[in-house]
Protein backbone atom coordinates (compact mmCIF):
# COMPACT_ATOMS: atom_id res chain seq x y z
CA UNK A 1 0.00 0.00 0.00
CA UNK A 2 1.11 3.43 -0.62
CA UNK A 3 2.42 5.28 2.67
CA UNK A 4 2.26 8.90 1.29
CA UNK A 5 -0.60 11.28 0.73
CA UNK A 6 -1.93 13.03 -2.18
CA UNK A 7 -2.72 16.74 -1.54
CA UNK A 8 -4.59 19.40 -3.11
CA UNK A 9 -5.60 22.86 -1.82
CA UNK A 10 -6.45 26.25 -3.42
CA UNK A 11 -7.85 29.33 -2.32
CA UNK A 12 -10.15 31.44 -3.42
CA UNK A 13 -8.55 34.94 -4.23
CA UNK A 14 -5.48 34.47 -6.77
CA UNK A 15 -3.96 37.37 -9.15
CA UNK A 16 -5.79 36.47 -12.61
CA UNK A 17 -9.32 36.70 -10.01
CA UNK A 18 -8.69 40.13 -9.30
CA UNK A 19 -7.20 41.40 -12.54
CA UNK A 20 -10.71 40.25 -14.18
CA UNK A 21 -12.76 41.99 -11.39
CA UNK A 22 -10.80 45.23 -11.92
CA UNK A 23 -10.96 45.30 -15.95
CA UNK A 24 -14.46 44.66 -15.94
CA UNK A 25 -15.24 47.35 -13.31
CA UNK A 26 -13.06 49.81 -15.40
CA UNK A 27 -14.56 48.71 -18.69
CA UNK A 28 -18.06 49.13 -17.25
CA UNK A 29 -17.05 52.95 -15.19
CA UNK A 30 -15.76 53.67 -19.26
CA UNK A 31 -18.88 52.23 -20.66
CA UNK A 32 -21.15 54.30 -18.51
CA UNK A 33 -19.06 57.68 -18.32
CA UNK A 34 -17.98 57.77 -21.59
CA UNK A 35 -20.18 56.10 -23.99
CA UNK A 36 -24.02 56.88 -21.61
CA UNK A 37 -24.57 53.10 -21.05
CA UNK A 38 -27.69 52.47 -19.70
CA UNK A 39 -27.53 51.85 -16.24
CA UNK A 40 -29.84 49.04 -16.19
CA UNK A 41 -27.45 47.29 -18.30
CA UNK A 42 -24.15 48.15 -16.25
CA UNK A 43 -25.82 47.29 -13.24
CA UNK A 44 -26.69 43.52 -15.20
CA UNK A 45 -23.30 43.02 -16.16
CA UNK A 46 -22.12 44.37 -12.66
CA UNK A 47 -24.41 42.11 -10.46
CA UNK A 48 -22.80 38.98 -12.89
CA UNK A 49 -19.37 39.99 -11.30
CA UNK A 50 -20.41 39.30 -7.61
CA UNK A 51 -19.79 36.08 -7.19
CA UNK A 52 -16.33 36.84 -8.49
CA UNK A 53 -16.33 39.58 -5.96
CA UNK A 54 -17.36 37.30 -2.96
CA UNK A 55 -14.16 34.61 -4.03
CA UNK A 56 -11.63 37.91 -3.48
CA UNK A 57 -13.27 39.44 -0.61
CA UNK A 58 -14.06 35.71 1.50
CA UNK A 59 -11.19 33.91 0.12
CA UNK A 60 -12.81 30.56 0.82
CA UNK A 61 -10.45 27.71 1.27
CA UNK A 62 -11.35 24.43 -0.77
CA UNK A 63 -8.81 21.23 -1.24
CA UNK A 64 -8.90 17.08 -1.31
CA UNK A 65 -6.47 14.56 0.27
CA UNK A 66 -5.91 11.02 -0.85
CA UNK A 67 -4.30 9.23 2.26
CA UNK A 68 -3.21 5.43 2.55
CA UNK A 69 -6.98 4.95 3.83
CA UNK A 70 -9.55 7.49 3.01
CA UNK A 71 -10.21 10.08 1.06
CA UNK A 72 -11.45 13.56 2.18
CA UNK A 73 -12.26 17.11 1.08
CA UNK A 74 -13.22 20.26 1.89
CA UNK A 75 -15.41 23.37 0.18
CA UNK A 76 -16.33 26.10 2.03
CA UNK A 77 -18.07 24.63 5.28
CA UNK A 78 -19.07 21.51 3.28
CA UNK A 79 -16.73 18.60 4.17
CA UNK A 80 -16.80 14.55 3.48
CA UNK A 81 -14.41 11.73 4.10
CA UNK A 82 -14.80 8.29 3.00
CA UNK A 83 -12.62 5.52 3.87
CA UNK A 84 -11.14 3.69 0.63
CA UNK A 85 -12.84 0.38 0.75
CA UNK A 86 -16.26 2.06 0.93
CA UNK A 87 -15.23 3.53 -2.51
CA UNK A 88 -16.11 1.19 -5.75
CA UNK A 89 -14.83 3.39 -8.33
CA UNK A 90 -14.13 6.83 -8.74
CA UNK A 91 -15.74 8.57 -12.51
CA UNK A 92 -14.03 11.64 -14.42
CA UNK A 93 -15.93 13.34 -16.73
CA UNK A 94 -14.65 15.89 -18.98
CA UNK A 95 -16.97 18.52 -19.69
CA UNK A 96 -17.89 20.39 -22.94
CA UNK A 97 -15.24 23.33 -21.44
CA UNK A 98 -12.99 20.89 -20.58
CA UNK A 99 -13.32 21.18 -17.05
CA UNK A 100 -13.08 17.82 -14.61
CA UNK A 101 -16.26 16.41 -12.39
CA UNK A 102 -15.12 13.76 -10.52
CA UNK A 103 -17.53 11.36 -8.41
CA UNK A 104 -17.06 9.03 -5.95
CA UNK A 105 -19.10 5.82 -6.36
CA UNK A 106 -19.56 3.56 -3.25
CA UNK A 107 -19.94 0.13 -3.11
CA UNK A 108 -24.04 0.99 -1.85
CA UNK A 109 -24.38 2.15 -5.54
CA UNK A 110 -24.75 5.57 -3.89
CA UNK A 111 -22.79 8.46 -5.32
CA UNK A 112 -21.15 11.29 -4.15
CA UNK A 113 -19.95 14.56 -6.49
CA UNK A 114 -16.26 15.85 -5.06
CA UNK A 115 -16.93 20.04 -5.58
CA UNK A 116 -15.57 21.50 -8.99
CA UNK A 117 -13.44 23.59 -6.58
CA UNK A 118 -11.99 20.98 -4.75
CA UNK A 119 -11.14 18.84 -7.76
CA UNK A 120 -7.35 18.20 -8.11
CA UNK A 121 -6.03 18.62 -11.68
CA UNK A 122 -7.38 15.11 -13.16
CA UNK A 123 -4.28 13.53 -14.48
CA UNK A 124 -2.31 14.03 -11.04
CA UNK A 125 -5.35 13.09 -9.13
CA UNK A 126 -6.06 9.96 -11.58
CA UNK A 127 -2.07 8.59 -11.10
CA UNK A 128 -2.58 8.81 -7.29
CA UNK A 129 -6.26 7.11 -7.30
CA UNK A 130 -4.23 4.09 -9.62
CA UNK A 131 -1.38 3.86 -7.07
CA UNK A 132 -3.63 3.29 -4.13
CA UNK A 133 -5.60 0.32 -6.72
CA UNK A 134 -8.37 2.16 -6.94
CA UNK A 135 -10.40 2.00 -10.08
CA UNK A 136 -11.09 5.02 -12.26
CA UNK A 137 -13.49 5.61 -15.04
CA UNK A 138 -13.12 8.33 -17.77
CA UNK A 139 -15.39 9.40 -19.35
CA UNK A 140 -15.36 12.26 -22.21
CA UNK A 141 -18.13 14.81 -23.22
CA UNK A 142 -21.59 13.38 -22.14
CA UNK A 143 -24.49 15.31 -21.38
CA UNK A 144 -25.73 13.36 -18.94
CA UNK A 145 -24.13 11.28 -15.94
């Protein structure tokens, strides 16, 4: 059995996070100062933004480890560990913008979705889910799960 742990962690506020928030802001003051946008519209676009603006301010803390006998993560105050035999098989799907869902399928049948924020970068995370024997299913593009 493997002795060491796989560990993933990332916050919430990072450089390219902020940089977005502060063009768009400036793009929209521009918009609305310079060109009479409607404010109806600036206020759309702006409201879209504050979700963005919550990740900077709250800097929420999400991240997954993979140790020699269970598997846990963490998203905000949502939290789950699972010890590895409970675990049948763990799916990847890749998404249609190539992001990475991963789900954790128990031997009950019963499944349980890891958050898109706590999701390790799949090939990393797939290489330690092999090297503890546990089986991994890939699946590309679908719709549906």
């Amino acid at each position: 059995m493997v002795a060491e742990s796989y560990n993933y962690g990332r916050r919430g506020r990072n450089s390219l996070g902020i940089s977005v928030l502060i063009l768009l802001w400036a793009a929209l003051l521009y918009a609305w100062v310079s060109l009479d946008a409607a404010p109806l519209i600036i206020g759309v676009i702006g409201i879209c933004s504050l979700p963005a603006l919550y990740d900077v301010v709250a800097n929420p803390a999400a991240g997954l480890s993979l140790s020699p006998t269970s598997l846990t993560w963490h998203s905000g105050n949502r939290t789950a560990e699972i010890s590895l035999p409970e675990i049948s098989h763990i799916r990847l799907d890749t998404r249609l913008d190539f992001s990475t869902r991963a789900t954790v399928i128990l031997n009950t049948g019963r499944k349980l979705r890891i958050p898109y924020e706590a999701t390790p970068p799949h090939k990393a995370f797939e290489q330690a889910l092999n090297a503890r024997n546990l089986k991994t299913e890939r699946h590309h593009f679908s719709l549906k799960q």
